[in-house]
C-alpha atoms as a PDB file:
ATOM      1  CA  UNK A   1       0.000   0.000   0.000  1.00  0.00           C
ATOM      2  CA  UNK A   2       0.991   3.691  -1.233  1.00  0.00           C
ATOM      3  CA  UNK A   3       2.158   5.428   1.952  1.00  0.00           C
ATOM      4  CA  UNK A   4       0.747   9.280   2.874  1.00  0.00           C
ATOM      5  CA  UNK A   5       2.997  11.277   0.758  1.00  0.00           C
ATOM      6  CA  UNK A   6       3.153   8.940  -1.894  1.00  0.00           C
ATOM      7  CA  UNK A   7      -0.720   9.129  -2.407  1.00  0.00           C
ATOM      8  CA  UNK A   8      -1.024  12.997  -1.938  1.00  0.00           C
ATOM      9  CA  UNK A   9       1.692  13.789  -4.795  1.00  0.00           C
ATOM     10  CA  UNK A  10      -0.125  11.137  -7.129  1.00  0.00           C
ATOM     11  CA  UNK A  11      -3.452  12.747  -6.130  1.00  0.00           C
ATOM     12  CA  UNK A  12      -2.444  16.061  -7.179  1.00  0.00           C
ATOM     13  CA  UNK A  13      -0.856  15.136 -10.299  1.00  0.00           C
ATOM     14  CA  UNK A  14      -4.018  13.075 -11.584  1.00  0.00           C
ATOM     15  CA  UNK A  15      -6.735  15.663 -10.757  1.00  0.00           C
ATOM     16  CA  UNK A  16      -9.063  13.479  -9.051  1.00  0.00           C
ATOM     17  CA  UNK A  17     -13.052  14.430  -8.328  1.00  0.00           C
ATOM     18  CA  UNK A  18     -14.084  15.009  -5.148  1.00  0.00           C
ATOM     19  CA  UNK A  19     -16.331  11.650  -5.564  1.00  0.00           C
ATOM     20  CA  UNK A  20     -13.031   9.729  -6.738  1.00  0.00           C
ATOM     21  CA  UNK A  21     -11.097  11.184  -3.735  1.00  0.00           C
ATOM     22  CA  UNK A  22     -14.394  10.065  -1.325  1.00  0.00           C
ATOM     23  CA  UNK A  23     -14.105   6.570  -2.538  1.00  0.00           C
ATOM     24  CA  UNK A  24     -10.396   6.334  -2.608  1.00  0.00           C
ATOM     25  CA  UNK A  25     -10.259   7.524   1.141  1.00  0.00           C
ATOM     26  CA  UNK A  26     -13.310   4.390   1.991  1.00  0.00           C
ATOM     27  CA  UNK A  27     -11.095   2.101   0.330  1.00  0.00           C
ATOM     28  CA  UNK A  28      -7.770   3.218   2.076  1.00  0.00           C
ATOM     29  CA  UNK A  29      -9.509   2.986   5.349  1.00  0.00           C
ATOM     30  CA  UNK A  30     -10.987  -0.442   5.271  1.00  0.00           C
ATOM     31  CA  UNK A  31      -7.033  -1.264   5.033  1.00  0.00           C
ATOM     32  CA  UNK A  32      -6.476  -4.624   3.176  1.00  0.00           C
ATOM     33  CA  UNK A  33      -9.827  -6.192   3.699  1.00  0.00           C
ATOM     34  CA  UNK A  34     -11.232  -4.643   0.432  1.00  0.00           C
ATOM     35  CA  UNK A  35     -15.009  -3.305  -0.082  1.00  0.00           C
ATOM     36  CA  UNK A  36     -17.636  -4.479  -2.647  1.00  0.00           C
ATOM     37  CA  UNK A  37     -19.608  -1.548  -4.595  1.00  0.00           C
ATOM     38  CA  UNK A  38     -22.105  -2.308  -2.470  1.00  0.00           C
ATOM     39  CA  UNK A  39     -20.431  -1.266   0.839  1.00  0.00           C
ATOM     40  CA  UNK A  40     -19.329   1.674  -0.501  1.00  0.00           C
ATOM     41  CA  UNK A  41     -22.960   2.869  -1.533  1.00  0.00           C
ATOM     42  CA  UNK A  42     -23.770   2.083   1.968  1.00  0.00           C
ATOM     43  CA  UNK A  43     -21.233   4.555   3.317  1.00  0.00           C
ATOM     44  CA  UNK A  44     -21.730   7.163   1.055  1.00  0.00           C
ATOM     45  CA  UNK A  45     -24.863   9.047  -0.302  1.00  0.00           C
ATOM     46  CA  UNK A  46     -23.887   8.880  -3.927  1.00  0.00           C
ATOM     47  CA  UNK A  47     -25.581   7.416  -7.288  1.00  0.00           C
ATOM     48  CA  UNK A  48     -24.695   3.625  -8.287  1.00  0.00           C
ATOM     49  CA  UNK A  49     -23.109   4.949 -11.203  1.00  0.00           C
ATOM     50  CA  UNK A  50     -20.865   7.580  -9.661  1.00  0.00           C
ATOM     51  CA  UNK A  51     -19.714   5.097  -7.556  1.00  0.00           C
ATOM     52  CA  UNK A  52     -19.100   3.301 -10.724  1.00  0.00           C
ATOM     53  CA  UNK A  53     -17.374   5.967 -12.479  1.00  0.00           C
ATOM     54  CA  UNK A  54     -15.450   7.003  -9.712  1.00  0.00           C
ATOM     55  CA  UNK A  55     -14.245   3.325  -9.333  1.00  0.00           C
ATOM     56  CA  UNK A  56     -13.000   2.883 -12.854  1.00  0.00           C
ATOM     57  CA  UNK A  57     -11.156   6.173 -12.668  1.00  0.00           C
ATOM     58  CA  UNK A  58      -9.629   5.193 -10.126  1.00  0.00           C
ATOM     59  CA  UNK A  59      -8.405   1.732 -11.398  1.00  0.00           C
ATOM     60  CA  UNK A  60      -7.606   2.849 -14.482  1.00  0.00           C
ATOM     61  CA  UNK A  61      -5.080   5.409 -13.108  1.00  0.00           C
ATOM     62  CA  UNK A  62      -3.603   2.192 -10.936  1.00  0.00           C
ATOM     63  CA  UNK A  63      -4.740   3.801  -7.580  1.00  0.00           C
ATOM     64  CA  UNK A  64      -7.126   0.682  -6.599  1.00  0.00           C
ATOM     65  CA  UNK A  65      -6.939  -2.722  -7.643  1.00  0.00           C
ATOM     66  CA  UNK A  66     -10.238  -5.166  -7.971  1.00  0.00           C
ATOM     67  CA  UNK A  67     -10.021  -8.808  -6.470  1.00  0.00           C
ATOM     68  CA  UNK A  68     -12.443 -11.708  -7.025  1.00  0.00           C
ATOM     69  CA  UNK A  69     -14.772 -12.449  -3.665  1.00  0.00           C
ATOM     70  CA  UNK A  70     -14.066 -15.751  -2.684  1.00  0.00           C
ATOM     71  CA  UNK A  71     -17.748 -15.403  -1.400  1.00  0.00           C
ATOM     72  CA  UNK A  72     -19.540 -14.444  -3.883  1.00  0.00           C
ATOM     73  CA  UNK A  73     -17.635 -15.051  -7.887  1.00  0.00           C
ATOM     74  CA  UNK A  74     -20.325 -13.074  -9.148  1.00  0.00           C
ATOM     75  CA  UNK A  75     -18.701  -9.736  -7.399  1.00  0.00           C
ATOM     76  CA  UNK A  76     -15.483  -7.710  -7.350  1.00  0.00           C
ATOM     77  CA  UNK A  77     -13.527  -6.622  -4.317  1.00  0.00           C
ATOM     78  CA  UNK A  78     -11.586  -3.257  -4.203  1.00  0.00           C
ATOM     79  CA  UNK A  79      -8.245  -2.819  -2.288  1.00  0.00           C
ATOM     80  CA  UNK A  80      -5.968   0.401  -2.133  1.00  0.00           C
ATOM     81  CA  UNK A  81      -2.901  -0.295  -4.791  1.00  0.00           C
END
């Protein structure tokens, strides 16, 4: 995992949204335990599809990563990179 200053020089140089930010901070402090979609729509009072978005921002710029649930194969965990 990224440490403090690692994350706040990437997050300035990749503009983030303040939704992509929200989300990135959830993620960072569930530590390496992961969250569904789900969970994070639970914690926050934003649209399915912002969460979405904000989601594959953020793993296309390599912040997150996305794990299978051993639970559930149908759904996607998402860690801190």
């Amino acid at each position: 995992m990224m440490s403090e200053e690692e994350l706040e020089t990437i997050t300035e140089s990749t503009n983030l949204t303040k939704s992509q930010m929200i989300v990135l901070s959830l993620l960072r402090e569930s530590g390496g335990s992961g969250v569904t979609p789900k969970q994070l729509l639970d914690k926050v009072s934003f649209a399915p599809r912002t969460v979405r978005y904000a989601l594959r921002k953020l793993l296309k710029k390599q912040l997150i990563k996305r794990v299978p649930c051993l639970q559930d194969m149908r759904q996607w965990i998402y860690v801190p990179a």
